[in-house]
PDB file of N, CA and C in Angstrom:
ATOM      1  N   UNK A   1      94.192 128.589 102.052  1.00  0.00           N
ATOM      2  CA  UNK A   1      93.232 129.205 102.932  1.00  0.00           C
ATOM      3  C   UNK A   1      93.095 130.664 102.544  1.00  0.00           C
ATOM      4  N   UNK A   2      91.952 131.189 102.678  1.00  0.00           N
ATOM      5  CA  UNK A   2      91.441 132.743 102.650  1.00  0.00           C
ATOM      6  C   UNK A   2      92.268 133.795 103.637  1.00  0.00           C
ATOM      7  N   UNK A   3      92.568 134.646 103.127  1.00  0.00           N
ATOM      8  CA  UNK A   3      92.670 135.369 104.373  1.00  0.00           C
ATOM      9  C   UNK A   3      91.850 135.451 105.619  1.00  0.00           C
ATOM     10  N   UNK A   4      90.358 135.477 105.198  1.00  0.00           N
ATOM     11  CA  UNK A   4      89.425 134.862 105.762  1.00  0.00           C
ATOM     12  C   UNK A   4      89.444 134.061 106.777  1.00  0.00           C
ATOM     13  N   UNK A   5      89.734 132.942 106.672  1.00  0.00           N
ATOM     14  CA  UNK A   5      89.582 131.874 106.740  1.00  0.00           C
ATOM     15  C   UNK A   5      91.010 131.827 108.137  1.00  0.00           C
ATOM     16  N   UNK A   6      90.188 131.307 109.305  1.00  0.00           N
ATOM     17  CA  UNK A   6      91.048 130.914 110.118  1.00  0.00           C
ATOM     18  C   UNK A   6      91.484 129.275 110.845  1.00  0.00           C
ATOM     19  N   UNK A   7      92.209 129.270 111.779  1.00  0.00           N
ATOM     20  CA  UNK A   7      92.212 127.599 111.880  1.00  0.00           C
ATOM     21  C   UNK A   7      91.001 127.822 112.632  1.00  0.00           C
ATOM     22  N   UNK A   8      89.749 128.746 114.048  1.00  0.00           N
ATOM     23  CA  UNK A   8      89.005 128.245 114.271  1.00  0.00           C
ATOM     24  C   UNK A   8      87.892 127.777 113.552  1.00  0.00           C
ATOM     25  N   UNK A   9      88.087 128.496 112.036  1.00  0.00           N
ATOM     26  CA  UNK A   9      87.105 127.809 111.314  1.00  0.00           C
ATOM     27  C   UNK A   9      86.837 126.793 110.530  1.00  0.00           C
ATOM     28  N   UNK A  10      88.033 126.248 111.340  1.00  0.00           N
ATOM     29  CA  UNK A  10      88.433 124.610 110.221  1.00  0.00           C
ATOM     30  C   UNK A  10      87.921 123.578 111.354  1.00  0.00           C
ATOM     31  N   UNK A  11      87.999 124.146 112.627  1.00  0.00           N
ATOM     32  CA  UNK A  11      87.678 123.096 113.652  1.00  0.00           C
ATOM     33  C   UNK A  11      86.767 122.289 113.643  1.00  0.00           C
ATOM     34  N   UNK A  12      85.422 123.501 113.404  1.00  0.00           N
ATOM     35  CA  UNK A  12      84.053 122.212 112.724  1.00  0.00           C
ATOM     36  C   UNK A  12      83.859 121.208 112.674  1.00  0.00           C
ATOM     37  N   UNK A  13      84.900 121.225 111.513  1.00  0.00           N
ATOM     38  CA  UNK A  13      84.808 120.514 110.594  1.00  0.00           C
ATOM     39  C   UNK A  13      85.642 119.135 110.869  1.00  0.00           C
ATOM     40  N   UNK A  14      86.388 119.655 111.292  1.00  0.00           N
ATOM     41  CA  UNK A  14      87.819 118.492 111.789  1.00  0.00           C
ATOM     42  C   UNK A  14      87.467 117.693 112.954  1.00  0.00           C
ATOM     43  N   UNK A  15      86.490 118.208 113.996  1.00  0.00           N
ATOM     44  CA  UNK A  15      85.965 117.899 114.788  1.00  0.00           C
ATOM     45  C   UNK A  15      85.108 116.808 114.303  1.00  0.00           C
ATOM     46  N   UNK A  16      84.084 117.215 113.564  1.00  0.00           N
ATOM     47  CA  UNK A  16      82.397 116.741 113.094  1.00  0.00           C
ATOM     48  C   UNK A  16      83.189 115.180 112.415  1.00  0.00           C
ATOM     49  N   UNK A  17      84.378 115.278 111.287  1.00  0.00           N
ATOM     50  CA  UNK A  17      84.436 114.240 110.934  1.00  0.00           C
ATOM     51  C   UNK A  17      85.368 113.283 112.288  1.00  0.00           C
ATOM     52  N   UNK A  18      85.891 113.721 113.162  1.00  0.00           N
ATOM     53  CA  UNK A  18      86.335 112.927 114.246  1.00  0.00           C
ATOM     54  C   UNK A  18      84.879 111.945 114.892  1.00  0.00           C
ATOM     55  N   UNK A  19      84.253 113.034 114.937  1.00  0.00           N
ATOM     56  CA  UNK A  19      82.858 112.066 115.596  1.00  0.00           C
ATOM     57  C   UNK A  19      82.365 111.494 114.842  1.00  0.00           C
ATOM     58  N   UNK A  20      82.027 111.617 113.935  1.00  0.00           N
ATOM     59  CA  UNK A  20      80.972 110.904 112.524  1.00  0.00           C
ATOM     60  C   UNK A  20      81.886 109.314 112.600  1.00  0.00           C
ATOM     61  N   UNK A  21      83.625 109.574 112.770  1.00  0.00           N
ATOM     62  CA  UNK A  21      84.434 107.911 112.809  1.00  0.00           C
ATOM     63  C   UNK A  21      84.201 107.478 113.924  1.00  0.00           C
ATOM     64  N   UNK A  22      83.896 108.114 115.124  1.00  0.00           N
ATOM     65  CA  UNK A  22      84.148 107.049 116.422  1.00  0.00           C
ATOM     66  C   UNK A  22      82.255 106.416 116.295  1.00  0.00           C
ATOM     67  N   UNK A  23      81.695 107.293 115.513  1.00  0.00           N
ATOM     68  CA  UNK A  23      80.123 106.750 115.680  1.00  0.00           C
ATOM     69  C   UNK A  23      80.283 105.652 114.817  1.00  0.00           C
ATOM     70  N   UNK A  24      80.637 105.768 114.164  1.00  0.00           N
ATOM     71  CA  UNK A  24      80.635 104.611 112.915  1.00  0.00           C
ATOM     72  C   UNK A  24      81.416 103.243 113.321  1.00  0.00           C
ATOM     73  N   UNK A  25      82.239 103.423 113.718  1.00  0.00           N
ATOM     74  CA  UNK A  25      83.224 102.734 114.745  1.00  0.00           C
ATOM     75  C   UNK A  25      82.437 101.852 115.944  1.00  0.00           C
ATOM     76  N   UNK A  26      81.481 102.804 116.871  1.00  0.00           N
ATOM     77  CA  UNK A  26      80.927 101.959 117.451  1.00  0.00           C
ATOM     78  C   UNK A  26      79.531 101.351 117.099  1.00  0.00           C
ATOM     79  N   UNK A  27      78.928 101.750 116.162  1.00  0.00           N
ATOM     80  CA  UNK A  27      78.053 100.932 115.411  1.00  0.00           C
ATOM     81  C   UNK A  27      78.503  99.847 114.542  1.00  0.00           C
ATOM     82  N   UNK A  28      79.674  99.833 114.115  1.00  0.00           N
ATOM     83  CA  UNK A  28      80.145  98.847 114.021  1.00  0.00           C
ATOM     84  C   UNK A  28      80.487  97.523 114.440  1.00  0.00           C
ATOM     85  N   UNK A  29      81.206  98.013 115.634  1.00  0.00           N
ATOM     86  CA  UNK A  29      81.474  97.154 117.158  1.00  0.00           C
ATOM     87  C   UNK A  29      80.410  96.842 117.755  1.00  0.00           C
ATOM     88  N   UNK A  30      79.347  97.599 117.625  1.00  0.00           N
ATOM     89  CA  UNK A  30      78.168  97.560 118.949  1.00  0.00           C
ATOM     90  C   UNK A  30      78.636  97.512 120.417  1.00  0.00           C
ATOM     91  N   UNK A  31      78.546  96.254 121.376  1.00  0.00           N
ATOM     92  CA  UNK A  31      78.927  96.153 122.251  1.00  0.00           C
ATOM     93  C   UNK A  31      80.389  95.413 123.132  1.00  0.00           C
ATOM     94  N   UNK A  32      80.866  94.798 121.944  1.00  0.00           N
ATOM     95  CA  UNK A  32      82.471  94.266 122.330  1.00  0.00           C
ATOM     96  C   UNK A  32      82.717  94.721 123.248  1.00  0.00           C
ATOM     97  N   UNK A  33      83.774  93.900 123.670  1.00  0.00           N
ATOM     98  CA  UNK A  33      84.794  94.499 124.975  1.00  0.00           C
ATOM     99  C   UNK A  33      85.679  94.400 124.274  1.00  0.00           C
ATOM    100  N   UNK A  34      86.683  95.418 124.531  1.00  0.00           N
ATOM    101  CA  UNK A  34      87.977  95.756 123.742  1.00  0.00           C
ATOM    102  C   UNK A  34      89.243  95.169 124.865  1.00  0.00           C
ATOM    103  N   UNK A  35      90.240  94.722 124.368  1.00  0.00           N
ATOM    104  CA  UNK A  35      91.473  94.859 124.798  1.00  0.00           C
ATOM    105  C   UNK A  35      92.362  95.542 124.777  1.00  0.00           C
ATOM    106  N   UNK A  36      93.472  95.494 125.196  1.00  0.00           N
ATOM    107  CA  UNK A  36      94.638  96.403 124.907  1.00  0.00           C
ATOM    108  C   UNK A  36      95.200  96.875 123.467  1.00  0.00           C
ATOM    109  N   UNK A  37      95.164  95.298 122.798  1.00  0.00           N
ATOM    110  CA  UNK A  37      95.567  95.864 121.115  1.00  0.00           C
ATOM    111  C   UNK A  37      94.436  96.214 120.589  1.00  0.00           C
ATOM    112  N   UNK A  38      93.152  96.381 120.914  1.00  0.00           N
ATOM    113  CA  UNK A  38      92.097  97.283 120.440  1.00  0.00           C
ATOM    114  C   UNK A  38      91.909  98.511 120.333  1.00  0.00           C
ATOM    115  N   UNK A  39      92.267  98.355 121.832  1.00  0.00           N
ATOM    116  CA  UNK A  39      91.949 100.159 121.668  1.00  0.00           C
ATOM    117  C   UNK A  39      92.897 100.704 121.062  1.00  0.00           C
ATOM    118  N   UNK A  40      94.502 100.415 121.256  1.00  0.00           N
ATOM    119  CA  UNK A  40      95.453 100.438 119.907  1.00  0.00           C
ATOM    120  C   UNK A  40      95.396 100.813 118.506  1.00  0.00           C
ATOM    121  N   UNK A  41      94.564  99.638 118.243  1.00  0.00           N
ATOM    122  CA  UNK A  41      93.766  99.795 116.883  1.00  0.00           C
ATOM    123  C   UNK A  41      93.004 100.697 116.454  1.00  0.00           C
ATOM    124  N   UNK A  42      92.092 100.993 117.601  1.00  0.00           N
ATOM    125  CA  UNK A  42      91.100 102.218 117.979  1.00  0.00           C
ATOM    126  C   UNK A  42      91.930 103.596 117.666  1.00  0.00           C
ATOM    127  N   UNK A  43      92.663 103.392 118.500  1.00  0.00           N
ATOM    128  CA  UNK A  43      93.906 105.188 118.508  1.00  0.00           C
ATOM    129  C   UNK A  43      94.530 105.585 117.079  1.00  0.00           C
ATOM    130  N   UNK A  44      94.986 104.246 116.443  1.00  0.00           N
ATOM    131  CA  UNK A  44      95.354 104.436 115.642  1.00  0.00           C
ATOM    132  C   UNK A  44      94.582 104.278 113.792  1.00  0.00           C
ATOM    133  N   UNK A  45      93.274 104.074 114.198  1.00  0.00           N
ATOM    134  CA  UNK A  45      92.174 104.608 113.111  1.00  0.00           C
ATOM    135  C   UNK A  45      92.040 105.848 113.462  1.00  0.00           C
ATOM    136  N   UNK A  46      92.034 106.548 114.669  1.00  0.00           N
ATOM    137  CA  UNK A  46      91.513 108.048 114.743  1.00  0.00           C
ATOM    138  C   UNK A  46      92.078 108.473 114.592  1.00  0.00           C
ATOM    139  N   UNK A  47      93.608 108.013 114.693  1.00  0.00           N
ATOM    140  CA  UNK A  47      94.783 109.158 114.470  1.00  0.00           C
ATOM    141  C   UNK A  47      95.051 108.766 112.759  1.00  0.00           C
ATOM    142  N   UNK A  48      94.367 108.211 111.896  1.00  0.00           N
ATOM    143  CA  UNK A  48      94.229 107.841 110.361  1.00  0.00           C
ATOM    144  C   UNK A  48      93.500 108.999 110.306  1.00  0.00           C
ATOM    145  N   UNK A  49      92.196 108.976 110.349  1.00  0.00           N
ATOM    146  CA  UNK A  49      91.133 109.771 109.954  1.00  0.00           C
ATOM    147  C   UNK A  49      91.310 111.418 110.161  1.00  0.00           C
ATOM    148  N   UNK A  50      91.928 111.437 111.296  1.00  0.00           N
ATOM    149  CA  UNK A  50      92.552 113.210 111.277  1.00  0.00           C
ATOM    150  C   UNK A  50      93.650 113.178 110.523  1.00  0.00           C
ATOM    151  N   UNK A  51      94.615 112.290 110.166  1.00  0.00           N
ATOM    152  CA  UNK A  51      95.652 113.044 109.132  1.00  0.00           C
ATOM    153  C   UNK A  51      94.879 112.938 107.846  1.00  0.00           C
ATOM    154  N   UNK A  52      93.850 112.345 107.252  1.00  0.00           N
ATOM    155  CA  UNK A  52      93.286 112.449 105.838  1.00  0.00           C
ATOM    156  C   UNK A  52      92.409 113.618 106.018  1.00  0.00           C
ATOM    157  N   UNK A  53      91.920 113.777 107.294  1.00  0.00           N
ATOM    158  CA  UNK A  53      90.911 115.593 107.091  1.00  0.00           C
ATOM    159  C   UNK A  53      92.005 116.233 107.008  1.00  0.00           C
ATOM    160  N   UNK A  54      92.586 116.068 107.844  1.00  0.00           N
ATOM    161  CA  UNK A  54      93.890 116.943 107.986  1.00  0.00           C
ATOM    162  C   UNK A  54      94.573 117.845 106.081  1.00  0.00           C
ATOM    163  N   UNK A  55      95.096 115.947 105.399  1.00  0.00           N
ATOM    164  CA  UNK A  55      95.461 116.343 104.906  1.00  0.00           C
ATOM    165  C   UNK A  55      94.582 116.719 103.177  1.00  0.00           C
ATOM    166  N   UNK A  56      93.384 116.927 103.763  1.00  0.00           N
ATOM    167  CA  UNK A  56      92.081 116.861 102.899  1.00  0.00           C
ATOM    168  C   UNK A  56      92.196 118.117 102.474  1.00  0.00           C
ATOM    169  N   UNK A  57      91.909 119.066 103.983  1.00  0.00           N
ATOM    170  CA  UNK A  57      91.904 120.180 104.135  1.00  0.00           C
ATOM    171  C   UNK A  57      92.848 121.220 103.124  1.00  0.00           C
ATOM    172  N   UNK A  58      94.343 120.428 103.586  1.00  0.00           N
ATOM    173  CA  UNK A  58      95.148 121.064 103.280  1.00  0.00           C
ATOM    174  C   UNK A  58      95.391 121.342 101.123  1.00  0.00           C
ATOM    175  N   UNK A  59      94.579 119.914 100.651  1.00  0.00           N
ATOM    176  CA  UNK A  59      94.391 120.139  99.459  1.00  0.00           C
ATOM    177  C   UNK A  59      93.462 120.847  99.021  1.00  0.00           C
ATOM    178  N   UNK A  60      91.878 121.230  99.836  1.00  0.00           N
ATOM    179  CA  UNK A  60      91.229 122.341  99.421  1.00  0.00           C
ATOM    180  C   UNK A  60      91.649 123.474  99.140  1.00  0.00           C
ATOM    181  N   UNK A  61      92.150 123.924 100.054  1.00  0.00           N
ATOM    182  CA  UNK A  61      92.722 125.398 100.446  1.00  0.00           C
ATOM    183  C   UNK A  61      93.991 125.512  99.494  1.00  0.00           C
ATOM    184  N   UNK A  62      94.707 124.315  98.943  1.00  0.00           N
ATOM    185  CA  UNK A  62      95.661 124.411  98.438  1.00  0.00           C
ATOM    186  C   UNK A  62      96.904 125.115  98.433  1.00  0.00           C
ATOM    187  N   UNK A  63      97.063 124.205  99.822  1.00  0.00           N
ATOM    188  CA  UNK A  63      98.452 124.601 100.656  1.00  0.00           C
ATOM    189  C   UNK A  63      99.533 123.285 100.452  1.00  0.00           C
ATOM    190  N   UNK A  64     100.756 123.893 100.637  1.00  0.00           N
ATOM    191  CA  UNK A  64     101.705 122.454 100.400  1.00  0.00           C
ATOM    192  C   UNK A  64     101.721 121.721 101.138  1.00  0.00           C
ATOM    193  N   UNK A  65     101.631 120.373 100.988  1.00  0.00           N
ATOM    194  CA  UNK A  65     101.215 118.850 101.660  1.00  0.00           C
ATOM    195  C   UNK A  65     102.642 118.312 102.160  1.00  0.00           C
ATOM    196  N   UNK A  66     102.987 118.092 103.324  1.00  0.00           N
ATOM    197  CA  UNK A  66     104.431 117.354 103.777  1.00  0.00           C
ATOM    198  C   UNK A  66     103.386 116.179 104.703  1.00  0.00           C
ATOM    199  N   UNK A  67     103.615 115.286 104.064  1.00  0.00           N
ATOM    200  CA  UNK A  67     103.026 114.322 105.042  1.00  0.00           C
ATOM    201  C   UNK A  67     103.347 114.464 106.350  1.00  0.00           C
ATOM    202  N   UNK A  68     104.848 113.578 106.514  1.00  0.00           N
ATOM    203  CA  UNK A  68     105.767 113.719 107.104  1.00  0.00           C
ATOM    204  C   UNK A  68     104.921 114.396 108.764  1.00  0.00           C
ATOM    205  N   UNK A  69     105.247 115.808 107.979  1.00  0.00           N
ATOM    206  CA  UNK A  69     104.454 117.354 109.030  1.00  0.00           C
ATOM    207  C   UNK A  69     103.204 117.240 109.359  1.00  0.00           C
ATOM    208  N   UNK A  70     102.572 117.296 108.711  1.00  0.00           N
ATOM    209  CA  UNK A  70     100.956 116.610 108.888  1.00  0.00           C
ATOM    210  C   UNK A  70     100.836 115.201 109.788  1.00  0.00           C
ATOM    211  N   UNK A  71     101.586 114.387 109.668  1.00  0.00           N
ATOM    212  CA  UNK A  71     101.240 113.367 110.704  1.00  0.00           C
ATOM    213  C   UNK A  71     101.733 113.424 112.005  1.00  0.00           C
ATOM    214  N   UNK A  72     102.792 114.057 112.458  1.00  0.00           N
ATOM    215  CA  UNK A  72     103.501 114.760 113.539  1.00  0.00           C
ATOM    216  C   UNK A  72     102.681 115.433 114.636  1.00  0.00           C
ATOM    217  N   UNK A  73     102.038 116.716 113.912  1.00  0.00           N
ATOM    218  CA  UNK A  73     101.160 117.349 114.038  1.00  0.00           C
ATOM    219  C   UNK A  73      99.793 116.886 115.053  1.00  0.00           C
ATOM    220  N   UNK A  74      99.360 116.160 113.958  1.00  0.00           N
ATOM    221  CA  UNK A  74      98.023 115.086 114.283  1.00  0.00           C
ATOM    222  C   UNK A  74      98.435 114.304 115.704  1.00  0.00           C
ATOM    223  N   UNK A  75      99.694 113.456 115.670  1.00  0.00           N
ATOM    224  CA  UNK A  75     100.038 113.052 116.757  1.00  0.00           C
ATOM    225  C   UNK A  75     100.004 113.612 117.599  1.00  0.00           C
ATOM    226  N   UNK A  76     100.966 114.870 117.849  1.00  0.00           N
ATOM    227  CA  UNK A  76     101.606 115.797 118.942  1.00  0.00           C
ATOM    228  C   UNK A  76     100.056 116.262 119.657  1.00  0.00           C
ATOM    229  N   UNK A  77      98.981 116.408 118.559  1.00  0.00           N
ATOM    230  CA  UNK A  77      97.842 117.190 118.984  1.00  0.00           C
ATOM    231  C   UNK A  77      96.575 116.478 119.991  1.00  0.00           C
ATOM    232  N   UNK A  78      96.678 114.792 119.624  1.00  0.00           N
ATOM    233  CA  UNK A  78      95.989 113.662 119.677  1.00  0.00           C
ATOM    234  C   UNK A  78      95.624 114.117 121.259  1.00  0.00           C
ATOM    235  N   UNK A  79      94.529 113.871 121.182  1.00  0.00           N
ATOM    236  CA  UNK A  79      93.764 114.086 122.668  1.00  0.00           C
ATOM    237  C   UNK A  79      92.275 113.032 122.594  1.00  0.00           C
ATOM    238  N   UNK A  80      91.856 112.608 123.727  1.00  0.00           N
ATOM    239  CA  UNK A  80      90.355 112.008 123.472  1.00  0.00           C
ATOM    240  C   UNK A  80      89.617 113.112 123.392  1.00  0.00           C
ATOM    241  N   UNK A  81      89.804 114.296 123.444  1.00  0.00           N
ATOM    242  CA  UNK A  81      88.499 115.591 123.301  1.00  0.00           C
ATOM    243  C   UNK A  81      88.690 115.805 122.061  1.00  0.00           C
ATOM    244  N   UNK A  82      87.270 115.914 121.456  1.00  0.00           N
ATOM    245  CA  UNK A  82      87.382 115.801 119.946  1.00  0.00           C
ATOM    246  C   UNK A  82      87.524 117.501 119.502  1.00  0.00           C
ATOM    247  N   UNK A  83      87.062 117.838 120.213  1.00  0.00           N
ATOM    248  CA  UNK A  83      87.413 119.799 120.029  1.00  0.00           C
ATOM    249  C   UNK A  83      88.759 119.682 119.894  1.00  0.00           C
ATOM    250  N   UNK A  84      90.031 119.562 121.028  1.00  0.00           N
ATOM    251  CA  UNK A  84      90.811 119.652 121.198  1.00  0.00           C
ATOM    252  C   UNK A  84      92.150 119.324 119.954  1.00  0.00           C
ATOM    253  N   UNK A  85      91.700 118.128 119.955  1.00  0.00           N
ATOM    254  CA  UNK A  85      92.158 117.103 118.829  1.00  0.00           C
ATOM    255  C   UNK A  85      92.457 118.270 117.607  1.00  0.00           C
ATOM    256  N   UNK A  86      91.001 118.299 117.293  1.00  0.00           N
ATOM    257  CA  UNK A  86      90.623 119.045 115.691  1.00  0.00           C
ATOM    258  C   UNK A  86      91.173 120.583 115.686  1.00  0.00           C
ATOM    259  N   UNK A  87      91.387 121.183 116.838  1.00  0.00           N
ATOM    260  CA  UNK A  87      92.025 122.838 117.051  1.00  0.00           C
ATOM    261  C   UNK A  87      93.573 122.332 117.021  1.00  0.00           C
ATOM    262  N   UNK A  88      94.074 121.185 117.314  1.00  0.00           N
ATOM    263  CA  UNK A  88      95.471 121.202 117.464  1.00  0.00           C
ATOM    264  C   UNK A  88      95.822 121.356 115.597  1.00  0.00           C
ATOM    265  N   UNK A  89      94.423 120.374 114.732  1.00  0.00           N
ATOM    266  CA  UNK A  89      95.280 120.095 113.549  1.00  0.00           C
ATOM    267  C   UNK A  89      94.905 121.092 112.462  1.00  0.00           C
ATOM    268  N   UNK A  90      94.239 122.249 112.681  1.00  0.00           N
ATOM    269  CA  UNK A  90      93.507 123.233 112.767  1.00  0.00           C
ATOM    270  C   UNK A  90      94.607 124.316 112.056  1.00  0.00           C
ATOM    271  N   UNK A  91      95.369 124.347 113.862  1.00  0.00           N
ATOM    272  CA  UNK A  91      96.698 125.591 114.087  1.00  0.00           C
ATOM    273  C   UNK A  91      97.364 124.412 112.933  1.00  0.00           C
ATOM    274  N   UNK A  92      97.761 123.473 112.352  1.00  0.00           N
ATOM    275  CA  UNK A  92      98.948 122.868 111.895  1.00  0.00           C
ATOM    276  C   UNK A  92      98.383 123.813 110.543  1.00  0.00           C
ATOM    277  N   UNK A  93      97.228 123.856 109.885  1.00  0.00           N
ATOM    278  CA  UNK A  93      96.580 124.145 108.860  1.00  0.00           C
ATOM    279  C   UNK A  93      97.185 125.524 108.534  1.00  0.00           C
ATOM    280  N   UNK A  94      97.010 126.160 109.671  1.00  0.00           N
ATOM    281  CA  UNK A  94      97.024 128.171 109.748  1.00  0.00           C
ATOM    282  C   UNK A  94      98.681 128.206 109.533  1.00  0.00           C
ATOM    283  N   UNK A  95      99.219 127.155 110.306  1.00  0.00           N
ATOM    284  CA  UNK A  95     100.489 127.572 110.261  1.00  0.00           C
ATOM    285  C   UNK A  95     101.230 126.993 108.580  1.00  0.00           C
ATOM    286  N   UNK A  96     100.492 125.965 108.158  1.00  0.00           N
ATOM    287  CA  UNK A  96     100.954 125.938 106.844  1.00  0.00           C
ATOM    288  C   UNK A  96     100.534 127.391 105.885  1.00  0.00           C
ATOM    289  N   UNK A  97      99.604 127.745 105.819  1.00  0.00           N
ATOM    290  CA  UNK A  97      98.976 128.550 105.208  1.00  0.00           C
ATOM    291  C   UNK A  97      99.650 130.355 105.858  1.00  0.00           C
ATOM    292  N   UNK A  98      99.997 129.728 106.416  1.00  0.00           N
ATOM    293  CA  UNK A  98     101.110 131.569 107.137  1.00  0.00           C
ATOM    294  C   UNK A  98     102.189 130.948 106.210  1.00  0.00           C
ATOM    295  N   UNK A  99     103.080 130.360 106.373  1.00  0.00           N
ATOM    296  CA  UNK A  99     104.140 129.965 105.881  1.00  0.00           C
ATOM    297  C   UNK A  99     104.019 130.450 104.472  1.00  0.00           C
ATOM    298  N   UNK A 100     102.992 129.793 103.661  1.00  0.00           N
ATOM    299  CA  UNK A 100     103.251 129.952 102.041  1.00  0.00           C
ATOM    300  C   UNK A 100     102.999 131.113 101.867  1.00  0.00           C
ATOM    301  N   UNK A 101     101.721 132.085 102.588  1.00  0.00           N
ATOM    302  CA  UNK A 101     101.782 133.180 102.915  1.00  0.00           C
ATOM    303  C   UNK A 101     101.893 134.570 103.476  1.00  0.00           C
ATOM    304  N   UNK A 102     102.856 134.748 103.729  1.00  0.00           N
ATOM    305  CA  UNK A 102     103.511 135.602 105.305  1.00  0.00           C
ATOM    306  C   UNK A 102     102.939 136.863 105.264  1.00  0.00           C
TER     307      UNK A 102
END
């Protein structure tokens, strides 16, 4: 990351591709009724798709990649608000990027 460059300006982005999957997701589905191991399924494609921006991000900017940390993160942050979500994995970004550079 830039000095520039902060986690609110990663949110966007982290956000935009959160929605672009749940749209795709329900154009997919159309109108189903979901069950319990669905929405399951559901939680756990969205919580896929933010650790690959996540850890997308983190190869642009070319910061060091710990999966591991990155999926933690994503979890700990997991919210249905897609703002929310994407600022939690955002700060994981800033705080990698402080780290390598203090």
């Amino acid at each position: 990351m830039t000095p520039q460059t902060t986690a609110e300006d990663l949110v966007p982005e982290i956000k935009q591709t959160l929605l672009d999957s749940r749209a795709d997701r329900t154009l997919h589905e159309n109108s189903a009724t979901h069950g319990r191991s669905e929405q399951t399924e559901l939680s756990d494609h969205e919580r896929t798709v933010m650790l690959d921006v996540t850890l997308a991000l983190l190869i642009r900017h070319r910061l060091p990649i710990d999966i591991d940390r990155a999926a933690k993160a994503v979890a700990d942050a997991q919210t249905v608000d897609a703002r929310t979500w994407a600022a939690g994995c955002a700060r994981h970004i800033a705080r990698v990027a402080e780290e390598k550079n203090p």
